[in-house]
PDB file of N, CA and C in Angstrom:
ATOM      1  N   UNK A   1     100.596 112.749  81.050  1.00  0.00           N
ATOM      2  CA  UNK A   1     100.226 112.013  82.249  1.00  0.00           C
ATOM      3  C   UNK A   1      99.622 113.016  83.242  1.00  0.00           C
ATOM      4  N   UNK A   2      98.434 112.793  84.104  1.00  0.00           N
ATOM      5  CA  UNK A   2      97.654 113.361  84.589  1.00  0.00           C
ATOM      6  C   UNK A   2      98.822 113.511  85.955  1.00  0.00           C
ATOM      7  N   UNK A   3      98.235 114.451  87.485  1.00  0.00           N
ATOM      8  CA  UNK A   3      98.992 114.843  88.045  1.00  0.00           C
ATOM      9  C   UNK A   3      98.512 113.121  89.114  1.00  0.00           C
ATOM     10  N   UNK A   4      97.067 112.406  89.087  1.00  0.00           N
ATOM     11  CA  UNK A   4      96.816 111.448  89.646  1.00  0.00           C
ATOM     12  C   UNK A   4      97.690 110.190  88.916  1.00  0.00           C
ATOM     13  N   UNK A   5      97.896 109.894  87.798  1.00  0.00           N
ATOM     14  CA  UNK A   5      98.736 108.833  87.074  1.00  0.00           C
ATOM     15  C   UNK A   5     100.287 109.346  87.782  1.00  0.00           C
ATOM     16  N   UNK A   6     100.863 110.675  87.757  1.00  0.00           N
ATOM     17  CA  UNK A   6     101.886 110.499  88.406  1.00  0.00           C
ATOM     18  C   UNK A   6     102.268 110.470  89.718  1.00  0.00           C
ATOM     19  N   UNK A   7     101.320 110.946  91.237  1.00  0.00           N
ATOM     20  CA  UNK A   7     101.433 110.347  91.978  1.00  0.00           C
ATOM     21  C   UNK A   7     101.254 109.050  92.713  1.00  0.00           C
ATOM     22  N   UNK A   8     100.090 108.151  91.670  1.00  0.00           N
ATOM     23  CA  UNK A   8     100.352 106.688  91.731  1.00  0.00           C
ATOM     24  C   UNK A   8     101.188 105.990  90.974  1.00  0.00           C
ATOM     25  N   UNK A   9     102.007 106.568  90.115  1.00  0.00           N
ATOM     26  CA  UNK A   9     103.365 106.041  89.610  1.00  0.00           C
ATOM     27  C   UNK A   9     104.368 106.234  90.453  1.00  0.00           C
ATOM     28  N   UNK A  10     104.414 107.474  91.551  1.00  0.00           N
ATOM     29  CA  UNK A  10     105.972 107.355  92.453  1.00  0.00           C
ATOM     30  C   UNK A  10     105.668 106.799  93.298  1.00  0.00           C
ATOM     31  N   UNK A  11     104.417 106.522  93.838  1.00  0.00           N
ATOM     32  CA  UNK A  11     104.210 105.767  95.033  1.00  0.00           C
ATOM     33  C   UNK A  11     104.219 104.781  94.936  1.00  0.00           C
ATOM     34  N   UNK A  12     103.784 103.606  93.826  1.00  0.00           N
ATOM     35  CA  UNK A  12     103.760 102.462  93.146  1.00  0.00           C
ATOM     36  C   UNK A  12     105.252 102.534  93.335  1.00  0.00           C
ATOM     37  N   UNK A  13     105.984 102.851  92.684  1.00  0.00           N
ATOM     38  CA  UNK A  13     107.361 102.715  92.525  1.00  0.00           C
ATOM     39  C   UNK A  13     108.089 102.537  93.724  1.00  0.00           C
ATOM     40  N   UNK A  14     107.630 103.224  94.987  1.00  0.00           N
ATOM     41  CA  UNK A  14     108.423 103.477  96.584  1.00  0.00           C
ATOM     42  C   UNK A  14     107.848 102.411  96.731  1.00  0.00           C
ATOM     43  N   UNK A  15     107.018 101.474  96.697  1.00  0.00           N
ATOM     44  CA  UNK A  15     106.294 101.012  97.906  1.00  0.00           C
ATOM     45  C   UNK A  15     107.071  99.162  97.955  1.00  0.00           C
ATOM     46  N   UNK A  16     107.106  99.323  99.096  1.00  0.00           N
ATOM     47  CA  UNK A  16     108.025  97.753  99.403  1.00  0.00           C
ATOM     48  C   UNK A  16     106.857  96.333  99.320  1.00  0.00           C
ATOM     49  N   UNK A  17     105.645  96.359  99.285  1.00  0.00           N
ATOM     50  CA  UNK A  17     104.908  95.544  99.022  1.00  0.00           C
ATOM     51  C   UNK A  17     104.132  96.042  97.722  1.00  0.00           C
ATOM     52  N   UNK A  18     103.182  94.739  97.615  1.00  0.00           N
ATOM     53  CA  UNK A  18     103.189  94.850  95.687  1.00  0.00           C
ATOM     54  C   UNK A  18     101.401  95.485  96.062  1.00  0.00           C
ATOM     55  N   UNK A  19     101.048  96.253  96.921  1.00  0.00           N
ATOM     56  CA  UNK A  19      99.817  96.607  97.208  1.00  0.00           C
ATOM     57  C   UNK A  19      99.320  97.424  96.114  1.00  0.00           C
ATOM     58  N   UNK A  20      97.876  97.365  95.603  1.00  0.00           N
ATOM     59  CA  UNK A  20      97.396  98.482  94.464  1.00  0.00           C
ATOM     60  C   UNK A  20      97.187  99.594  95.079  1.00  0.00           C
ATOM     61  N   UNK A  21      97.788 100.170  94.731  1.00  0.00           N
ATOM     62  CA  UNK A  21      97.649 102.104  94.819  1.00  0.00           C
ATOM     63  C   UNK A  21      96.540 102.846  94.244  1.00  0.00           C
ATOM     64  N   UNK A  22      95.328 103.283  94.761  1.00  0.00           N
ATOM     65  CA  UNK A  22      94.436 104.390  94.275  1.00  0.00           C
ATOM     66  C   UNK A  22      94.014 105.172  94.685  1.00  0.00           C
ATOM     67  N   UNK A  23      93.224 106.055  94.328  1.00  0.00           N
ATOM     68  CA  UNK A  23      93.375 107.387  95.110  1.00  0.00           C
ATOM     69  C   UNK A  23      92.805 107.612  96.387  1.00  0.00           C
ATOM     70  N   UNK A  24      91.384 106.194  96.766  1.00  0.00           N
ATOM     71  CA  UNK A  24      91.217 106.124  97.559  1.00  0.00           C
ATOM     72  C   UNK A  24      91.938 105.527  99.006  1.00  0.00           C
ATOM     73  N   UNK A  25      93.477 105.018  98.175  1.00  0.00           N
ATOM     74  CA  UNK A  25      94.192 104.011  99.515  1.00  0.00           C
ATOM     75  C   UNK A  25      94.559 105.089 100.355  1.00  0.00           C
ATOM     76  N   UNK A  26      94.738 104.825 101.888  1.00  0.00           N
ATOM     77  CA  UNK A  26      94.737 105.158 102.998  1.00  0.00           C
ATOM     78  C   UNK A  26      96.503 104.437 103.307  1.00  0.00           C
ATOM     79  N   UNK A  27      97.262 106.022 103.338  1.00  0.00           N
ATOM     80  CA  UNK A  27      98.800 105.396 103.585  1.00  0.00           C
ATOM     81  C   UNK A  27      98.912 104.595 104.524  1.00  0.00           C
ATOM     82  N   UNK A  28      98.421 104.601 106.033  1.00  0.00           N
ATOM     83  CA  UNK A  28      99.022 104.011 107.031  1.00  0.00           C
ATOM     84  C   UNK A  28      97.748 102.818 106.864  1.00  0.00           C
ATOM     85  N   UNK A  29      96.515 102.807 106.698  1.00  0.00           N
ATOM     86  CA  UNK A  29      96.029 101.823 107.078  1.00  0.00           C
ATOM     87  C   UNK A  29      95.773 100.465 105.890  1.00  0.00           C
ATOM     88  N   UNK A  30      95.575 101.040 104.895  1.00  0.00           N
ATOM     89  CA  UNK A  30      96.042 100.376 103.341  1.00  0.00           C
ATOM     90  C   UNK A  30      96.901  99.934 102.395  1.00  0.00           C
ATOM     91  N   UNK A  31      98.034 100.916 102.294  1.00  0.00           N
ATOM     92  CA  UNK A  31      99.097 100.614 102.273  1.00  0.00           C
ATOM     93  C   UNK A  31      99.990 100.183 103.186  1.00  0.00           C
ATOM     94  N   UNK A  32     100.124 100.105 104.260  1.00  0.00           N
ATOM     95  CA  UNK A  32     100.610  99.886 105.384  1.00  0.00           C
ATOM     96  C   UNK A  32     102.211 100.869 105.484  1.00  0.00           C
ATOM     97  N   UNK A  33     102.216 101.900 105.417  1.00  0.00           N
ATOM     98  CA  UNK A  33     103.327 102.745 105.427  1.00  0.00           C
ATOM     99  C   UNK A  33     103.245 103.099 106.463  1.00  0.00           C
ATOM    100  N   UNK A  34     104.788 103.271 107.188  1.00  0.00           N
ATOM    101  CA  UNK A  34     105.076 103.908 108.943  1.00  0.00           C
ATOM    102  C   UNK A  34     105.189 104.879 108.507  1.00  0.00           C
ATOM    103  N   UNK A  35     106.044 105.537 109.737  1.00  0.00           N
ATOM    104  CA  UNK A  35     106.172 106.959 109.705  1.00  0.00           C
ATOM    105  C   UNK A  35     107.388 107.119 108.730  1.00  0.00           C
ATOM    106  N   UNK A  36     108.390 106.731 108.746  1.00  0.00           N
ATOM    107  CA  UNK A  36     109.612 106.303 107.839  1.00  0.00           C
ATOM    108  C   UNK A  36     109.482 106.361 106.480  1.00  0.00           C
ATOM    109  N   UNK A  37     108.127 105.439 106.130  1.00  0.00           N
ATOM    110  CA  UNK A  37     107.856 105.242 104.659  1.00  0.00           C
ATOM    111  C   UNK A  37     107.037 107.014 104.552  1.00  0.00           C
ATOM    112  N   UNK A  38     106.391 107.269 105.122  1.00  0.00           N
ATOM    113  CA  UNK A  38     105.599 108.384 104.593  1.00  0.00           C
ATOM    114  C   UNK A  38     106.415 109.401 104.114  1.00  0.00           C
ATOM    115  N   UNK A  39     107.566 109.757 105.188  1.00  0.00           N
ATOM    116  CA  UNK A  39     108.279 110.876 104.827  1.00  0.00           C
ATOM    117  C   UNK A  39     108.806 110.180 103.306  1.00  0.00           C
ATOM    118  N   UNK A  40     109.423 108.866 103.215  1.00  0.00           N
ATOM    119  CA  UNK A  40     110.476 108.573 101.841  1.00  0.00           C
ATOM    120  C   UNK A  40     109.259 109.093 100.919  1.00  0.00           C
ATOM    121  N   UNK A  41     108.347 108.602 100.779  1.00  0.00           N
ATOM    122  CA  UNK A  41     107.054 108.745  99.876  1.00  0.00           C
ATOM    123  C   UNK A  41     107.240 110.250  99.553  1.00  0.00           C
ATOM    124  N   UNK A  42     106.557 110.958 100.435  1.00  0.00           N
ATOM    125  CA  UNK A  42     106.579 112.220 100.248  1.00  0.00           C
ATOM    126  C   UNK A  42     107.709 112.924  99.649  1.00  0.00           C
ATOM    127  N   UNK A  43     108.638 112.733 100.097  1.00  0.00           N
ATOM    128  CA  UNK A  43     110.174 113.127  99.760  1.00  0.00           C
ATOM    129  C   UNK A  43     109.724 112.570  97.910  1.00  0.00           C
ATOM    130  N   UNK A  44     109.422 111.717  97.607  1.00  0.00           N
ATOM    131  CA  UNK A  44     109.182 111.108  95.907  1.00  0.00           C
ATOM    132  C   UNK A  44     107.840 112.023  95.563  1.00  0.00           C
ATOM    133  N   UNK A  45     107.394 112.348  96.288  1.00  0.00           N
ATOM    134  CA  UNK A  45     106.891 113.052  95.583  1.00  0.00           C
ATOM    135  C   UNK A  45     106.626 114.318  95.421  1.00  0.00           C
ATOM    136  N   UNK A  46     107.855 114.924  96.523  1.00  0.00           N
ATOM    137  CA  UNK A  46     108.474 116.455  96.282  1.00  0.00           C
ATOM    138  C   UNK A  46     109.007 116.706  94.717  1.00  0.00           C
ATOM    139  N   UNK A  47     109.939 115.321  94.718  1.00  0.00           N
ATOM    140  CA  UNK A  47     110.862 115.481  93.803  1.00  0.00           C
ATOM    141  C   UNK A  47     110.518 115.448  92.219  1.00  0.00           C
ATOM    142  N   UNK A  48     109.451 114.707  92.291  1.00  0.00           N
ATOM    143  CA  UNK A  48     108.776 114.622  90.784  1.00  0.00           C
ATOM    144  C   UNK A  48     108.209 115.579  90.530  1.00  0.00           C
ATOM    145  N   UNK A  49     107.545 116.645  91.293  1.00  0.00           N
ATOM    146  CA  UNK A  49     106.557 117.511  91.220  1.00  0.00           C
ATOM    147  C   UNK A  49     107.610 118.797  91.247  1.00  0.00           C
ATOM    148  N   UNK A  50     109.281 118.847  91.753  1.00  0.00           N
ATOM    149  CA  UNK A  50     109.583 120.048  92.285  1.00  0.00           C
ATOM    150  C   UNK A  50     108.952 121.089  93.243  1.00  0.00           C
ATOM    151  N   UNK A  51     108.263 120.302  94.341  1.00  0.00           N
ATOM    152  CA  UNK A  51     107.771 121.437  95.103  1.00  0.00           C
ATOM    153  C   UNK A  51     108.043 120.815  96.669  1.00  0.00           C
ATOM    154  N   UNK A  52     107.744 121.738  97.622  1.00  0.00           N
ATOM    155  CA  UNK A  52     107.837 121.194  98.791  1.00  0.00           C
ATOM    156  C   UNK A  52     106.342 121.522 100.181  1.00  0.00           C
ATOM    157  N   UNK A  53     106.015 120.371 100.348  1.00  0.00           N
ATOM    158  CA  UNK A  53     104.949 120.034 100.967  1.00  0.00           C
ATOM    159  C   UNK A  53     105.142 121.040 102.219  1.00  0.00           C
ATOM    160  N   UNK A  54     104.038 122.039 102.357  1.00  0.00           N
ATOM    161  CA  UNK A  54     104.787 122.964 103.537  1.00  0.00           C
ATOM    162  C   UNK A  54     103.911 121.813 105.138  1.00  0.00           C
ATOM    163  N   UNK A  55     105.139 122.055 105.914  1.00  0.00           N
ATOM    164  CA  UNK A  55     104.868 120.999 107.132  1.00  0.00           C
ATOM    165  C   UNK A  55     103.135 121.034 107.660  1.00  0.00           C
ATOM    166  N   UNK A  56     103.084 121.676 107.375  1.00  0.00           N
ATOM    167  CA  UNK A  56     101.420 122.507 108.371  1.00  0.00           C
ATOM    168  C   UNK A  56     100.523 121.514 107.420  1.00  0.00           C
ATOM    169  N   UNK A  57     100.687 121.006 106.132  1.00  0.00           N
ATOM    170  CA  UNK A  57      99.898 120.406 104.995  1.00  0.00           C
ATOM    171  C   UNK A  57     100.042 118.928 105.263  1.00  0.00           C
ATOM    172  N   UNK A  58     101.006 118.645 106.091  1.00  0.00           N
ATOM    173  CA  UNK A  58     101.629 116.914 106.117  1.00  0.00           C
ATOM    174  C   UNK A  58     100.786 116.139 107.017  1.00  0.00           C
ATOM    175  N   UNK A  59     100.365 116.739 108.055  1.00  0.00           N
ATOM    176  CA  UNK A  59      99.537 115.712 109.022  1.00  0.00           C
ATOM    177  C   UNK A  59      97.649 115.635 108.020  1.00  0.00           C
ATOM    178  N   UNK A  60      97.483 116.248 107.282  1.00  0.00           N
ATOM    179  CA  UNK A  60      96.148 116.476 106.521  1.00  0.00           C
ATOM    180  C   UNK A  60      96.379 115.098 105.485  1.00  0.00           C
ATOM    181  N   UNK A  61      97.417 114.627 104.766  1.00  0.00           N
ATOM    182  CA  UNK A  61      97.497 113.990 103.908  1.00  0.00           C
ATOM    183  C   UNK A  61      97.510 112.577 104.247  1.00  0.00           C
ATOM    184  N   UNK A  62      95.922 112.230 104.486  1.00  0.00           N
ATOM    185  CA  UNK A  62      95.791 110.751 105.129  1.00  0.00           C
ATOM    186  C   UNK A  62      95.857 109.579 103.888  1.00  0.00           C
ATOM    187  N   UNK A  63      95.506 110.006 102.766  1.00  0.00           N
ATOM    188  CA  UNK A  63      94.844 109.111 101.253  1.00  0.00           C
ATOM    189  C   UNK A  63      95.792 109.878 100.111  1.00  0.00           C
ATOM    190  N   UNK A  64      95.846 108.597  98.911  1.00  0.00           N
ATOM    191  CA  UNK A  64      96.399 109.326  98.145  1.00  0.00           C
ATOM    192  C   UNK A  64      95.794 110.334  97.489  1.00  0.00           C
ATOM    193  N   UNK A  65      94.292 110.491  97.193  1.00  0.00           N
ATOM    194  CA  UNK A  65      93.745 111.779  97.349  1.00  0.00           C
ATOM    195  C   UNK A  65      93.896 112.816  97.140  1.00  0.00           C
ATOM    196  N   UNK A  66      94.070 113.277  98.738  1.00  0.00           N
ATOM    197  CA  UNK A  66      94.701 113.996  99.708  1.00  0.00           C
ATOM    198  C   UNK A  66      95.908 114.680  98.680  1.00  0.00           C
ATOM    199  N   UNK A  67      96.697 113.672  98.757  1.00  0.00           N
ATOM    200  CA  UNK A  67      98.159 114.255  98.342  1.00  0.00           C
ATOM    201  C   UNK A  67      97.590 114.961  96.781  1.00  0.00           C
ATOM    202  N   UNK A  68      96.808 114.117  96.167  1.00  0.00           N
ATOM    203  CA  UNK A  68      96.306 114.862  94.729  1.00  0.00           C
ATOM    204  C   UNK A  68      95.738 116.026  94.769  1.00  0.00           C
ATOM    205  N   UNK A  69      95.277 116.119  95.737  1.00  0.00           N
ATOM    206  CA  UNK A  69      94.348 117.793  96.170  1.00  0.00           C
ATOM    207  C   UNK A  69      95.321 118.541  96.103  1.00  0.00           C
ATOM    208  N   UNK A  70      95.960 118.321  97.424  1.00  0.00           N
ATOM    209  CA  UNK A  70      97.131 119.157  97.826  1.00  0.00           C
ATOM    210  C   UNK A  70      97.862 119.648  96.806  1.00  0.00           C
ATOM    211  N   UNK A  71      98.524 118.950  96.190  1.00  0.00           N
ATOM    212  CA  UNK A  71      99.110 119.197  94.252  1.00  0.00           C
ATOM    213  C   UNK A  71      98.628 119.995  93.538  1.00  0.00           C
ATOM    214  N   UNK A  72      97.092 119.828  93.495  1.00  0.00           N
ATOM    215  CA  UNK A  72      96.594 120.913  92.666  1.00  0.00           C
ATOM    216  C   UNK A  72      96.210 122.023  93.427  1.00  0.00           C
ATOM    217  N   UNK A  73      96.097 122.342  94.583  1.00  0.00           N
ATOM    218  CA  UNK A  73      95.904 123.251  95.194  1.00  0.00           C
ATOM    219  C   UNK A  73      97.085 124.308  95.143  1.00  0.00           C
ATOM    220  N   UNK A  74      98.363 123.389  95.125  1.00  0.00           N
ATOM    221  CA  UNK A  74      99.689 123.814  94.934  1.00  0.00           C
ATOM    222  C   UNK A  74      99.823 124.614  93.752  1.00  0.00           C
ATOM    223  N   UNK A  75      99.127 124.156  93.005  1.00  0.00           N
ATOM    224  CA  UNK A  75      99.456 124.519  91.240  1.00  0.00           C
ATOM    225  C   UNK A  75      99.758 124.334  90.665  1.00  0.00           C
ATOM    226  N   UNK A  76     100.028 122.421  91.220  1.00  0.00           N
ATOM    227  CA  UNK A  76     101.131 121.797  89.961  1.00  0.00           C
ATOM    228  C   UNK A  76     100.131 121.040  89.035  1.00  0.00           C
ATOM    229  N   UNK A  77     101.005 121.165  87.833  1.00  0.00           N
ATOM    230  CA  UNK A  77     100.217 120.405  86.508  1.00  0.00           C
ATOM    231  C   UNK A  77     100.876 119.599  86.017  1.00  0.00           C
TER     232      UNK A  77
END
């Protein structure tokens, strides 16, 4: 499973409405996630990946994207 199939599998999985997840969705304005949901999100997807999003990287991560960049920028595979 690619590192994009698994962050739209934990987010799919968190998300309290049945909204489609892709890489282009936009957390707060597409998915409709608060501030509440972003951190749980993120927190899912510390945990699958084993790594931790350093704070300075968190306000950048507008799309799921974003979070896919960030991942591989990280070095995760």
């Amino acid at each position: 499973m690619t590192i994009k199939e698994r962050v739209i599998k934990v987010i799919s999985k968190n998300m309290e409405n049945q909204t489609e997840v892709k890489p282009e969705s936009r957390l707060v304005d597409d998915l409709e996630v608060d501030s509440f949901g972003r951190i749980m999100l993120l927190n899912a997807v510390e945990d699958e990946f084993n790594i931790t999003i350093k704070d300075e990287d968190i306000d950048g991560l507008v799309t799921v994207n974003d979070i896919i960049e960030k991942l591989e920028k990280y070095g995760v595979a």
